[in-house]
N, C-alpha and C. Protein backbone atom coordinates (compact mmCIF):
# COMPACT_ATOMS: atom_id res chain seq x y z
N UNK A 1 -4.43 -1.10 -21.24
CA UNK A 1 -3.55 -0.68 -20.15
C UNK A 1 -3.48 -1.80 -19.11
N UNK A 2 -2.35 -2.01 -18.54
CA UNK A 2 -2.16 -3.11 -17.51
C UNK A 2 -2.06 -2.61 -16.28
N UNK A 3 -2.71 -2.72 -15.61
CA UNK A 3 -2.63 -2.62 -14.18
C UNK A 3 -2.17 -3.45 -12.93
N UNK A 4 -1.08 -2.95 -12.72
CA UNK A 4 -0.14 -3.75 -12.10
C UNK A 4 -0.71 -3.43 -10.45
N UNK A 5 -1.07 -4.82 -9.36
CA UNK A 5 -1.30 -4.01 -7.80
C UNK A 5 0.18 -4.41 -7.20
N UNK A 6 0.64 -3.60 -6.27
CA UNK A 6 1.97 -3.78 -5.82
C UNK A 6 1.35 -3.72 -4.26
N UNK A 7 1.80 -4.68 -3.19
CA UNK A 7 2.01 -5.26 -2.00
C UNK A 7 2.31 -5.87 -1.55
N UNK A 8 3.05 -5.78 -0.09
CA UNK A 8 3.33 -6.07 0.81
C UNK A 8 3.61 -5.70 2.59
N UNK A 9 3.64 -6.81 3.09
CA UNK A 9 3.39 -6.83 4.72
C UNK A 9 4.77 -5.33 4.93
N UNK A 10 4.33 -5.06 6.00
CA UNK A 10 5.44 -3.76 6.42
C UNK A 10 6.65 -4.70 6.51
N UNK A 11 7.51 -2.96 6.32
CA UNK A 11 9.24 -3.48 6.52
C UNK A 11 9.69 -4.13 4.96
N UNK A 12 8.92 -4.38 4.15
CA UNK A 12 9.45 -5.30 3.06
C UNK A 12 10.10 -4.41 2.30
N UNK A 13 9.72 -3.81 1.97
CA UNK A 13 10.59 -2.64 1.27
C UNK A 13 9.78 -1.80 -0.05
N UNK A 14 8.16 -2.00 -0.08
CA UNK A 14 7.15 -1.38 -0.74
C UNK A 14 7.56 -0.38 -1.43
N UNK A 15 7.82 0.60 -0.53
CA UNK A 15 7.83 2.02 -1.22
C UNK A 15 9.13 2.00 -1.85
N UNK A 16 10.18 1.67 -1.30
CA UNK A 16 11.35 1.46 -2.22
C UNK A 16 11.18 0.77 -3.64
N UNK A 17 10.53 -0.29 -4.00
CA UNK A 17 9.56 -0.67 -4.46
C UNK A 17 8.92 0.10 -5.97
N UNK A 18 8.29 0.60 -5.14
CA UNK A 18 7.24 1.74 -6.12
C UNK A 18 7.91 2.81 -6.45
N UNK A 19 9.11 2.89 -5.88
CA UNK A 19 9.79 4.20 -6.07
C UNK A 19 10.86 3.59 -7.80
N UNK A 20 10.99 1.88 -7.34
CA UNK A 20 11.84 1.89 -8.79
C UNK A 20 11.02 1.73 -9.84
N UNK A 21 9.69 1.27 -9.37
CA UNK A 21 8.71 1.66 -10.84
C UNK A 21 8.52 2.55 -11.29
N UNK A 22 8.11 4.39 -10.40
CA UNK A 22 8.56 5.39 -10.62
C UNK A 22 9.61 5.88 -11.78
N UNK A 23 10.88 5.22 -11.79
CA UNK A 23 11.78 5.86 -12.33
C UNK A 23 12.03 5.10 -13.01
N UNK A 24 11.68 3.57 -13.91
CA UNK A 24 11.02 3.04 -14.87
C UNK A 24 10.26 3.70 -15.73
N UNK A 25 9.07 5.02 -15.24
CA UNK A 25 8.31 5.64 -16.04
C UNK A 25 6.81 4.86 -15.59
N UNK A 26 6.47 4.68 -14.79
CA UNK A 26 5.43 3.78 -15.02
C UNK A 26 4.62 4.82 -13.73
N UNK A 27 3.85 5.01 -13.83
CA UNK A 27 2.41 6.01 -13.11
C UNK A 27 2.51 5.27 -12.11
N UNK A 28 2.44 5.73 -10.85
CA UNK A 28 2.13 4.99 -9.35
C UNK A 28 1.06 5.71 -8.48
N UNK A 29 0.08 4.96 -8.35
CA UNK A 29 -1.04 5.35 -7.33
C UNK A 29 -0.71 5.07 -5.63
N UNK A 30 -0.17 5.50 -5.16
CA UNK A 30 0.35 5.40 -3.69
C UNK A 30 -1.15 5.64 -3.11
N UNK A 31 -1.86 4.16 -2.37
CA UNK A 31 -3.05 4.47 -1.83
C UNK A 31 -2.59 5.10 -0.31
N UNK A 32 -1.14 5.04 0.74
CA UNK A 32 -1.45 5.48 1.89
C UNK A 32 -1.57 6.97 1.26
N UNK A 33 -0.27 7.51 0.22
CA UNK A 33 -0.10 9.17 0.14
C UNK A 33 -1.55 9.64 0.04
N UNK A 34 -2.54 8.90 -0.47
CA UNK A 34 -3.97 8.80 -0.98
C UNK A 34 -4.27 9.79 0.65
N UNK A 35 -4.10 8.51 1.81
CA UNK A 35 -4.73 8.68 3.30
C UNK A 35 -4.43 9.61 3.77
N UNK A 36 -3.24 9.75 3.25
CA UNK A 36 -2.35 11.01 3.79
C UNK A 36 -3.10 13.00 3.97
N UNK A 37 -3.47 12.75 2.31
CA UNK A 37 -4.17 13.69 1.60
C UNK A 37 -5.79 13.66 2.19
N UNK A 38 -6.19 12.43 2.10
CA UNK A 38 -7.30 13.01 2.80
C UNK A 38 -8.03 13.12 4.13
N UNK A 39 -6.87 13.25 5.23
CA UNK A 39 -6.90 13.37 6.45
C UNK A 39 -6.28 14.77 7.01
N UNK A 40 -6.10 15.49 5.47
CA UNK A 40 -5.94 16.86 5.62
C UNK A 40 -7.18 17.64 4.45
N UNK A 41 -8.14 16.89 4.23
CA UNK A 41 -8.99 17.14 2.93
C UNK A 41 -10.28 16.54 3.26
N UNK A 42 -10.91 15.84 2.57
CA UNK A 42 -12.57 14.99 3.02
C UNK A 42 -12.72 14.69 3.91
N UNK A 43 -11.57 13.27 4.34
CA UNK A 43 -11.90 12.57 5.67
C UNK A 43 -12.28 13.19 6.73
N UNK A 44 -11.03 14.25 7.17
CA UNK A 44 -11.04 14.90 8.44
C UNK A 44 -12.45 14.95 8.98
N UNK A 45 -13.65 15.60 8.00
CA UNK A 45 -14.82 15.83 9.00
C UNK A 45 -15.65 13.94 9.28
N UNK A 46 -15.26 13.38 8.31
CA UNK A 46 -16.62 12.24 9.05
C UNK A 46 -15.37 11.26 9.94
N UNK A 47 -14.06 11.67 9.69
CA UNK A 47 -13.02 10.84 10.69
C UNK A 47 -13.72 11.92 12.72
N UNK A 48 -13.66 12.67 12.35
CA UNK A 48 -13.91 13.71 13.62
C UNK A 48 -14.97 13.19 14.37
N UNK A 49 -16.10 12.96 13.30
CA UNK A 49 -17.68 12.99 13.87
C UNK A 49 -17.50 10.96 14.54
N UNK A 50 -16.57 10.09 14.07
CA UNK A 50 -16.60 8.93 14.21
C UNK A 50 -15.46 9.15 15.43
N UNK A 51 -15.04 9.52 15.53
CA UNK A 51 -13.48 9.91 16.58
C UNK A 51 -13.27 11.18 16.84
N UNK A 52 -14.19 11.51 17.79
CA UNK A 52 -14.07 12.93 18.46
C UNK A 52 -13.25 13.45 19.27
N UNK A 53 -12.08 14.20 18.48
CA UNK A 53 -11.23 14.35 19.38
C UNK A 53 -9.30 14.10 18.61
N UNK A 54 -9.70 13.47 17.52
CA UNK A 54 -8.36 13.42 16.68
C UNK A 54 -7.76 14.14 15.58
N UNK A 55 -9.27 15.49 15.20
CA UNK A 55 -8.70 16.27 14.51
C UNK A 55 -8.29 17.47 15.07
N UNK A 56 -7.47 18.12 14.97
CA UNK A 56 -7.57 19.62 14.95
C UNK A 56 -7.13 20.68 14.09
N UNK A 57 -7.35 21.65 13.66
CA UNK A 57 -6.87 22.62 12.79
C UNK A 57 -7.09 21.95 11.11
N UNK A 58 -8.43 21.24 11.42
CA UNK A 58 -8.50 20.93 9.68
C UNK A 58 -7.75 19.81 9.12
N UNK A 59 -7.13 18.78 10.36
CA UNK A 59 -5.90 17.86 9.99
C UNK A 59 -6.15 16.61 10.81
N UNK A 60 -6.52 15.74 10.54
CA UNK A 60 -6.44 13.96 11.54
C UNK A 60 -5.25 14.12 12.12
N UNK A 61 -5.04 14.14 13.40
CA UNK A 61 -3.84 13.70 14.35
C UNK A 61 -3.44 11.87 14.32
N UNK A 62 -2.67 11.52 12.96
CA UNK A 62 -2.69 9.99 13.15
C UNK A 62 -2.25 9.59 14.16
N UNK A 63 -1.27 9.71 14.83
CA UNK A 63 -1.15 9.34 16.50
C UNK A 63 -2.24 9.22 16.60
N UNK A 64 -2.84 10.20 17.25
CA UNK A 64 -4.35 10.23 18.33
C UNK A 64 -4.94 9.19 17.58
N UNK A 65 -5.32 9.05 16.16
CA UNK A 65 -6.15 8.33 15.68
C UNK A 65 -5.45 6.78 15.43
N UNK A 66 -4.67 6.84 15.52
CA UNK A 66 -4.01 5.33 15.73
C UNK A 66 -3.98 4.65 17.15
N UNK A 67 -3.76 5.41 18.23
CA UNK A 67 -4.28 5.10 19.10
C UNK A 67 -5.52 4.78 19.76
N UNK A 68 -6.43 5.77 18.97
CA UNK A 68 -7.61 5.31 19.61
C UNK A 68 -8.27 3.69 18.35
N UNK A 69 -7.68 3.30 17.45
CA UNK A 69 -8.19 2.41 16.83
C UNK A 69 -7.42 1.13 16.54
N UNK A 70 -6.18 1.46 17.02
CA UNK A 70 -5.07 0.16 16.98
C UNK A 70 -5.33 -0.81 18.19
N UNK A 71 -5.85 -2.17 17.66
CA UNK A 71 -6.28 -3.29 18.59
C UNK A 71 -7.46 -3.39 18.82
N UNK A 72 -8.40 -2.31 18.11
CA UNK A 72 -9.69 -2.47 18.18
C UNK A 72 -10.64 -3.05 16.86
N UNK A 73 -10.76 -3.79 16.18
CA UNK A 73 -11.68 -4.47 15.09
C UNK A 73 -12.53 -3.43 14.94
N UNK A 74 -13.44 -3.34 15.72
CA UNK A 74 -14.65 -2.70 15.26
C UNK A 74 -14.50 -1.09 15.02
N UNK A 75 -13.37 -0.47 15.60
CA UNK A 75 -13.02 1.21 15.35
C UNK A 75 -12.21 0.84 14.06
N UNK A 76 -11.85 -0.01 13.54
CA UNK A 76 -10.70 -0.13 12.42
C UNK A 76 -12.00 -0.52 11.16
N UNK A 77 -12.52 -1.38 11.87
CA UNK A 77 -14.43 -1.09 10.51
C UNK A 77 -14.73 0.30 10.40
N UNK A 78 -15.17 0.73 11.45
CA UNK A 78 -15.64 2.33 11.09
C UNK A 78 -14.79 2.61 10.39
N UNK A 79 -13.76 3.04 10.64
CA UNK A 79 -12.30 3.93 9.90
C UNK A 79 -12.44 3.30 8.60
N UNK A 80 -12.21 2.26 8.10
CA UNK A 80 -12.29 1.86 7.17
C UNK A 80 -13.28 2.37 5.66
N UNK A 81 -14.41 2.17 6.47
CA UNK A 81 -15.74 2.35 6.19
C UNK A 81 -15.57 3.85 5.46
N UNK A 82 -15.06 4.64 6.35
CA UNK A 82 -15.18 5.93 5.60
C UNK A 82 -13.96 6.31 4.80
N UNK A 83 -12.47 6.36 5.12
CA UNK A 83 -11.74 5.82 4.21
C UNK A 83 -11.68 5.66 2.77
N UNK A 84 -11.64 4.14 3.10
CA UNK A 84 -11.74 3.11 1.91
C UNK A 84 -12.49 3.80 0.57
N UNK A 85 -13.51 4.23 0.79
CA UNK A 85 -14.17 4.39 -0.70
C UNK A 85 -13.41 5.86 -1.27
N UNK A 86 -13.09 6.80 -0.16
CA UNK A 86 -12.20 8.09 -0.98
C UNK A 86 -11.14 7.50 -1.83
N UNK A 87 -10.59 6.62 -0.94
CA UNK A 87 -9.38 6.02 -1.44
C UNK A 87 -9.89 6.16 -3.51
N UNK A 88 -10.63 4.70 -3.53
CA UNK A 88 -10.93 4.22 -4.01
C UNK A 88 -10.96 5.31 -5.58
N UNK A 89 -11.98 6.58 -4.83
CA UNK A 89 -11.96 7.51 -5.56
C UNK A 89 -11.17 8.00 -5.95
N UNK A 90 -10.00 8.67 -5.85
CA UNK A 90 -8.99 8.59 -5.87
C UNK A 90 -8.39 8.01 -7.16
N UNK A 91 -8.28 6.54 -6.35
CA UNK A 91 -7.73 5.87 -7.31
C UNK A 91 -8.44 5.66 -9.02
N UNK A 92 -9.72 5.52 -8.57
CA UNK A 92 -10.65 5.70 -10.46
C UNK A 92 -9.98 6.87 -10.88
N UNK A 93 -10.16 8.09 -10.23
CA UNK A 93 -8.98 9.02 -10.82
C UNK A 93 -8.44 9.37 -11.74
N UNK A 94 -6.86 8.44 -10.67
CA UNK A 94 -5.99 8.24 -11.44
C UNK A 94 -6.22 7.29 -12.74
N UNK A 95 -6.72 6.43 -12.55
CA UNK A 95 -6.74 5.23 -14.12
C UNK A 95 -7.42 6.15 -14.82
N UNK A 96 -7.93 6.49 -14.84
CA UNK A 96 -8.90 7.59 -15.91
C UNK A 96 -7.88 8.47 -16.67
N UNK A 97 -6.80 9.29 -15.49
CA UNK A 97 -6.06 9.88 -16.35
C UNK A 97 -5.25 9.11 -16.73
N UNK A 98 -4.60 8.15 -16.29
CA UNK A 98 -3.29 7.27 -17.15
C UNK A 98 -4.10 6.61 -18.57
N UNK A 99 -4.99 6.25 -18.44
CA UNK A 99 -5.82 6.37 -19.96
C UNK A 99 -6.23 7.26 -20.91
N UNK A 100 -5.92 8.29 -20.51
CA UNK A 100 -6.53 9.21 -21.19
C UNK A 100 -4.91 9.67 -21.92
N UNK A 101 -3.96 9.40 -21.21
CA UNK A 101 -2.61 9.86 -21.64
C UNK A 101 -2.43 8.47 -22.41
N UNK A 102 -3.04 7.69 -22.67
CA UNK A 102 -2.33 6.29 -23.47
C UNK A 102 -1.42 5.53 -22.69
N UNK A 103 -1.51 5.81 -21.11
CA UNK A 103 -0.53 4.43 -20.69
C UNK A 103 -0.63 3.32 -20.74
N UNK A 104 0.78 2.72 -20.88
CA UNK A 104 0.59 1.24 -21.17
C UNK A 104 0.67 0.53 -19.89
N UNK A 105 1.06 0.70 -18.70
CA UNK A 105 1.27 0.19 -17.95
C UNK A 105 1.24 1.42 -16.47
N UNK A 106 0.76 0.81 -15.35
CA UNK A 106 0.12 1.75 -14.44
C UNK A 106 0.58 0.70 -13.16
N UNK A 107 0.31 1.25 -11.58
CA UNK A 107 0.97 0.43 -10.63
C UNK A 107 -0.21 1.33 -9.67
N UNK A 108 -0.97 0.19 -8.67
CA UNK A 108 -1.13 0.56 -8.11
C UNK A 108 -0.52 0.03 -6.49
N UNK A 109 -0.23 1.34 -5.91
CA UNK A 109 0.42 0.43 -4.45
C UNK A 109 -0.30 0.68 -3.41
N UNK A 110 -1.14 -0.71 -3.01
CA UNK A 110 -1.79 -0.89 -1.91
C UNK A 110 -1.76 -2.04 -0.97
N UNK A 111 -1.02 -1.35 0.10
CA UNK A 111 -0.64 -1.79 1.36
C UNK A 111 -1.80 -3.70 1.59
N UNK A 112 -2.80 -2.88 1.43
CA UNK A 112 -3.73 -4.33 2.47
C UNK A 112 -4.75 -4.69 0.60
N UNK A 113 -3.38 -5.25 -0.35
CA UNK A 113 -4.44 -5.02 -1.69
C UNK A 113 -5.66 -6.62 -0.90
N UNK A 114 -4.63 -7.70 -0.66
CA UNK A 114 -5.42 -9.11 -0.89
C UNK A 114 -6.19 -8.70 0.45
N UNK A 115 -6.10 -7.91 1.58
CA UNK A 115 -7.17 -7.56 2.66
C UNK A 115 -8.34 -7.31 2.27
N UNK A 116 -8.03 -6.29 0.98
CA UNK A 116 -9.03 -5.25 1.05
C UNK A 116 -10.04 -5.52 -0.65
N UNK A 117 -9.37 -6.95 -1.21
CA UNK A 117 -9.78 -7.89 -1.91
C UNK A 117 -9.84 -7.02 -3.43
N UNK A 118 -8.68 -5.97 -3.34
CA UNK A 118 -8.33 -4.85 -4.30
C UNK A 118 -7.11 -5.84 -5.50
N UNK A 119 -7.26 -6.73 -5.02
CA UNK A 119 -6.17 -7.80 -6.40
C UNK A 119 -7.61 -7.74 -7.29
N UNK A 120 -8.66 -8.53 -6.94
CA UNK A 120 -9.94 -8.34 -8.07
C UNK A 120 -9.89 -7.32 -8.89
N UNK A 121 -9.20 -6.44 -8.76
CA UNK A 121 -9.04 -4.96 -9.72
C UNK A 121 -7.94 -4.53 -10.38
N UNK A 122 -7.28 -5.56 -10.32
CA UNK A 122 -5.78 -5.68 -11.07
C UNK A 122 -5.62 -6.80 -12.09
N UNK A 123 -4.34 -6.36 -12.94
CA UNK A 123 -4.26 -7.65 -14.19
C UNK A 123 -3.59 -8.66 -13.19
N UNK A 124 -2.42 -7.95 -12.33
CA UNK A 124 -1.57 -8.79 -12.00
C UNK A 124 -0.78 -7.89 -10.87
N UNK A 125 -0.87 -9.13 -9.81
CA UNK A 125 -0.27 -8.34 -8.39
C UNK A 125 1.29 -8.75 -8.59
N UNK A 126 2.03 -8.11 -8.17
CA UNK A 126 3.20 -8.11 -7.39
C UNK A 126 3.50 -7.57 -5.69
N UNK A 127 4.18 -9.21 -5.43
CA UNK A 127 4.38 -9.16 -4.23
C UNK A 127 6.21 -8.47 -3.63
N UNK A 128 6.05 -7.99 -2.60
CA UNK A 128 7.54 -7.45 -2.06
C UNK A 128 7.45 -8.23 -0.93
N UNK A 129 8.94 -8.83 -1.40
CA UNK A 129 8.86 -9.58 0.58
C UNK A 129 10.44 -9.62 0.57
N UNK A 130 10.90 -10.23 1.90
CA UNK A 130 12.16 -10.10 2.48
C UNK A 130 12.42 -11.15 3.60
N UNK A 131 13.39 -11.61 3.92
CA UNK A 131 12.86 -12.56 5.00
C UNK A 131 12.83 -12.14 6.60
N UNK A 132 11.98 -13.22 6.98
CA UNK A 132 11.53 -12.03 8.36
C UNK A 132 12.34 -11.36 9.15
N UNK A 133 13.76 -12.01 9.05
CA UNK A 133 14.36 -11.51 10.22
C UNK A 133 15.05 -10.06 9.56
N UNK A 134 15.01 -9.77 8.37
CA UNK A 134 14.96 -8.63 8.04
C UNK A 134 13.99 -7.52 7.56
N UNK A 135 12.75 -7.93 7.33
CA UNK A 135 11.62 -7.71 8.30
C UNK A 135 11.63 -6.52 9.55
N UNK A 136 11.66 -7.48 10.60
CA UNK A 136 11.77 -7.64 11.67
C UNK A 136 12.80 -6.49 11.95
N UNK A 137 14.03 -6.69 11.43
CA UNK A 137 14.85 -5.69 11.93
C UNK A 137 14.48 -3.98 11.08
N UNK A 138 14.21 -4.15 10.12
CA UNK A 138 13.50 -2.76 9.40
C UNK A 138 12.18 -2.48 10.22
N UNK A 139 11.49 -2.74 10.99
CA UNK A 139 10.26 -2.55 11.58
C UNK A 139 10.62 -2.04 12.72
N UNK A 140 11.63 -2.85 13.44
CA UNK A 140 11.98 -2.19 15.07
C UNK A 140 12.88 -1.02 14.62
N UNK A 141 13.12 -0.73 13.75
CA UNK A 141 14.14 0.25 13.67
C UNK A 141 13.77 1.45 13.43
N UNK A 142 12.00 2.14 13.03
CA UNK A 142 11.30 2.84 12.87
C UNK A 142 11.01 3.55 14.29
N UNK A 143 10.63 4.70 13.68
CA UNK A 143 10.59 5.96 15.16
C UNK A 143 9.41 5.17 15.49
N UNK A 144 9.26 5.39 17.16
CA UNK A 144 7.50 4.53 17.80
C UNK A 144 7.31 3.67 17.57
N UNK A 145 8.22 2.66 17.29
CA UNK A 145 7.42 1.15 17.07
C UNK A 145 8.21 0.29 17.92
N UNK A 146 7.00 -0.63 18.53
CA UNK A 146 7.50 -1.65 19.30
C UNK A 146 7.20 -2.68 18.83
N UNK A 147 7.54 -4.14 19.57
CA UNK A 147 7.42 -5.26 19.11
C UNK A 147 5.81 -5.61 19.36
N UNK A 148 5.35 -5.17 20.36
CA UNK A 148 3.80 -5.52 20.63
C UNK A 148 3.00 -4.73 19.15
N UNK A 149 3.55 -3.37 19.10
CA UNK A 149 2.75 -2.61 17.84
C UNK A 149 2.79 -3.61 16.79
N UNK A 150 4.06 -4.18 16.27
CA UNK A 150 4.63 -4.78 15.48
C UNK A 150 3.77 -6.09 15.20
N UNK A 151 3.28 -6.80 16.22
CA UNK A 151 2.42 -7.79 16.36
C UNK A 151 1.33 -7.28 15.51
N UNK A 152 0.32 -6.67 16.35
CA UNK A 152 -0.79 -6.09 15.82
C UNK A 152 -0.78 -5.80 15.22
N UNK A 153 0.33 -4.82 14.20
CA UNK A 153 0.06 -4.95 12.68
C UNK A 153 0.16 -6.19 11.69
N UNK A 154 1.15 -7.01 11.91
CA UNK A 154 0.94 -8.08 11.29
C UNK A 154 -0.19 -9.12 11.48
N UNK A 155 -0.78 -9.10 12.51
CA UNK A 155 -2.09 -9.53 12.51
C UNK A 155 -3.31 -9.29 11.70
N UNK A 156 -3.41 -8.43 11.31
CA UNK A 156 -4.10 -7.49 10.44
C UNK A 156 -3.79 -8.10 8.57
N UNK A 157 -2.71 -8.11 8.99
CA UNK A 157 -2.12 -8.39 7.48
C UNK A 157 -1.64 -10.14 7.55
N UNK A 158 -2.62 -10.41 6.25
CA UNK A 158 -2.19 -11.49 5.36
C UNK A 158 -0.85 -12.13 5.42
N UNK A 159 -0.69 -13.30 5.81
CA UNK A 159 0.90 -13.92 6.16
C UNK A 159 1.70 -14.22 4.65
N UNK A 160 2.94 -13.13 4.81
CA UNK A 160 3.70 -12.97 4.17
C UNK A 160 3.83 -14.41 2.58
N UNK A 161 3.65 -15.72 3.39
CA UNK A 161 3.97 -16.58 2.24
C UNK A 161 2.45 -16.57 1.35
N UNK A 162 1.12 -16.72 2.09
CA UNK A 162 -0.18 -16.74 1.94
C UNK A 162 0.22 -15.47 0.59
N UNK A 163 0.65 -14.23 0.34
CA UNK A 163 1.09 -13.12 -0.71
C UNK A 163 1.80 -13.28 -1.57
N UNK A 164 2.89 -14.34 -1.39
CA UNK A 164 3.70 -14.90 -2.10
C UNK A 164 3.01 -15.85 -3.30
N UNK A 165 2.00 -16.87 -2.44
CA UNK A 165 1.37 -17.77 -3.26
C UNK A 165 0.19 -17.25 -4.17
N UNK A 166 -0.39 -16.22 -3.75
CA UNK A 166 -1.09 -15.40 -4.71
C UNK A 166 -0.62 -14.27 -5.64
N UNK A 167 0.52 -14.70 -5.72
CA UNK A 167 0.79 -13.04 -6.88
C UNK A 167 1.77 -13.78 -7.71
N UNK A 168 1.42 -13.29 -8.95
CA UNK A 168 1.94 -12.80 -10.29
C UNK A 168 3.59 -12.83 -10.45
N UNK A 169 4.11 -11.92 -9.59
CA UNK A 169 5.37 -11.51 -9.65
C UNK A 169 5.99 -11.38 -8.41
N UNK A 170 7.29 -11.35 -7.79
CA UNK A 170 7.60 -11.47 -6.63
C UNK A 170 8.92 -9.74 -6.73
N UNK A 171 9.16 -9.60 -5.46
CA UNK A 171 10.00 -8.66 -5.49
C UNK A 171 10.63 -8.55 -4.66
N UNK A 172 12.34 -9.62 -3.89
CA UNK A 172 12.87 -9.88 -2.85
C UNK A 172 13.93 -9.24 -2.66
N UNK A 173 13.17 -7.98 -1.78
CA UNK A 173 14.22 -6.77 -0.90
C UNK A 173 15.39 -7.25 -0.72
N UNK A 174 15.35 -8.57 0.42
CA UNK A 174 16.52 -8.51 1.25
C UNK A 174 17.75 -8.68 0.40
N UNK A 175 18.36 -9.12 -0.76
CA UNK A 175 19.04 -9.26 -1.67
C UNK A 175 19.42 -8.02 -2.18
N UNK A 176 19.06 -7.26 -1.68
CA UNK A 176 19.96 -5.44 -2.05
C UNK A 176 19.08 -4.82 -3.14
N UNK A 177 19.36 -3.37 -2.71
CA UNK A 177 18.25 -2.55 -3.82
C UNK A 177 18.83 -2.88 -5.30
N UNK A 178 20.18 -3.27 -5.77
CA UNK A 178 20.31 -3.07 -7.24
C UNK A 178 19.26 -4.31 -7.55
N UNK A 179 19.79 -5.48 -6.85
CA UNK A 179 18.77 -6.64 -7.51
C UNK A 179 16.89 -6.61 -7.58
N UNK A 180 16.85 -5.78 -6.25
CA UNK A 180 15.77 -5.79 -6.48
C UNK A 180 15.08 -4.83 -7.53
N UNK A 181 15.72 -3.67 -8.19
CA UNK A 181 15.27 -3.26 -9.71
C UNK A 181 15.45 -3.91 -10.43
N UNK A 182 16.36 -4.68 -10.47
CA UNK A 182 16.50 -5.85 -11.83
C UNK A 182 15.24 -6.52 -11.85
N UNK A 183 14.88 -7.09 -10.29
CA UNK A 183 13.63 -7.78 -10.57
C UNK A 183 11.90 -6.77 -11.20
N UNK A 184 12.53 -5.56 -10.71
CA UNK A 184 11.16 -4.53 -11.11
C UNK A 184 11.03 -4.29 -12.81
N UNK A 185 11.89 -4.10 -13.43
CA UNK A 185 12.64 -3.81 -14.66
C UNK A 185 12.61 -5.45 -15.66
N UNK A 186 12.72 -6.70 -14.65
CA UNK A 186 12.34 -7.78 -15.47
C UNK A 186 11.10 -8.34 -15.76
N UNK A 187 10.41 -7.58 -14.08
CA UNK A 187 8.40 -7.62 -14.06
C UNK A 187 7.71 -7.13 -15.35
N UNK A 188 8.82 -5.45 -15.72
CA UNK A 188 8.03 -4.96 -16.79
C UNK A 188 8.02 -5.42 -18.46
N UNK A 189 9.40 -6.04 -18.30
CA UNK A 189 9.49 -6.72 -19.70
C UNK A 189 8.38 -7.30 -19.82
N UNK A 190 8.46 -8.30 -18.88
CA UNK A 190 7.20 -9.85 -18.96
C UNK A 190 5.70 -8.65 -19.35
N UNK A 191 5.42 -7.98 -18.55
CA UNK A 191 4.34 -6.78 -18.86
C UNK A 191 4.36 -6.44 -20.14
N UNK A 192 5.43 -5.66 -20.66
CA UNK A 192 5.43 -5.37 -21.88
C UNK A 192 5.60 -6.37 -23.12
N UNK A 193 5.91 -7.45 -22.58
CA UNK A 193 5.44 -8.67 -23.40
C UNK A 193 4.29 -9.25 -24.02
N UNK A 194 3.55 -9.24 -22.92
CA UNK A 194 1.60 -9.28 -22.76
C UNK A 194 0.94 -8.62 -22.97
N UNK A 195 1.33 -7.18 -23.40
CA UNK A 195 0.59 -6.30 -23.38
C UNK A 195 1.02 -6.00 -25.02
N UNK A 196 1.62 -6.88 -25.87
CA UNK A 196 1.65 -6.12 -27.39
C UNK A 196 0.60 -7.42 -28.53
C-alpha cells in the first residue's frame, strides 16, 4: 500500500485537494477533521485541565482555545503534546483498515506534515501551493482573519518553496480547480505505476 502525505501552508487549496483524491477513490485521513473529533471526544478533558476555561458542555471552544495559545510557543507545546499522539492514533487506525480492505493507495492530509516530521511516515509527500498573492487573497477572505493572524500562522509553518523542494509531487491551485485534478489524477498514475 502507498501512502501518499498531502500538505500545504494555508489558503493553498488542501482540502480542495483531498477532496479530488476523494473522488478518485483513494481513502483520505483528514488529520484537522481528526482535531475536530477529538475536541468533542478524548482531548476535551486533558485540553481543559492544560487550559482552564476553553471547554464547556463536553466540547473545546476553539476560539477560546486559539486565543489563549496563538503567539505563544510554549502553550502551542503543551497543546501539541496532548493532541498530536490522538491524532496519530487515529491515524494507525485508519492504515490498519485501508489494509485490511486491500488498498492500494491511501492519502494522508496533514496540515504541519514536514513540521511535525510526519513525511518520515509516508512513501511520498505531495505538496499544494499557489502563488502568494493568491494565497494571500484566499486567507484574508476567511471569516476572523486578519493580516497579523495571517502572519503568525505562517510563521509556524514551513516556507512555502522550503515544501516545494521536499516533496514528491506538486499540486498548483492557482491555475483553476480542473487543472489542478489533472495534476491529482496524473500523481496517481505515477503511484499506480510504482506500485505494480
Amino acid at each position: 500500500m502507498i501512502v501518499l502525505g498531502l500538505t500545504g501552508s494555508i489558503g493553498m487549496g488542501k482540502s480542495t485537494t483531498a477532496d479530488f483524491f476523494r473522488a478518485e477513490g483513494v481513502p483520505v485521513h483528514d488529520a484537522d477533521a481528526a482535531v475536530h473529533a477529538l475536541y468533542a471526544g478524548a482531548a476535551v478533558a486533558p485540553i481543559e485541565a492544560a487550559f482552564p476555561g476553553v471547554a464547556s458542555d463536553g466540547v473545546v471552544d476553539r476560539a477560546l482555545l486559539g486565543a489563549r495559545v496563538l503567539g505563544d510557543d510554549a502553550a502551542v507545546k503543551r497543546l501539541e503534546a496532548i493532541v498530536h499522539p490522538l491524532v496519530r492514533e487515529a491515524e494507525t487506525a485508519f492504515l490498519a483498515r485501508a489494509r485490511g480492505e486491500g488498498r492500494g493507495i491511501v492519502l494522508l492530509d496533514i496540515p504541519l506534515l514536514f513540521e511535525t516530521a510526519g513525511d518520515a511516515r509516508v512513501d511520498a509527500v505531495v505538496t499544494v501551493t499557489a502563488p502568494a498573492a493568491t494565497q494571500c487573497e484566499r486567507v484574508l477572505a476567511r471569516p476572523g482573519m486578519t493580516a497579523a493572524k495571517f502572519e503568525q500562522i505562517l510563521a509556524r509553518q514551513i516556507p512555502d518553496a522550503e515544501k516545494r523542494r521536499r516533496s514528491h509531487f506538486l499540486v498548483d491551485t492557482g491555475r483553476g480547480r480542473a487543472a489542478a485534478h489533472a495534476q491529482v489524477a496524473a500523481i496517481l498514475r505515477a503511484c499506480r505505476g510504482m506500485s505494480r
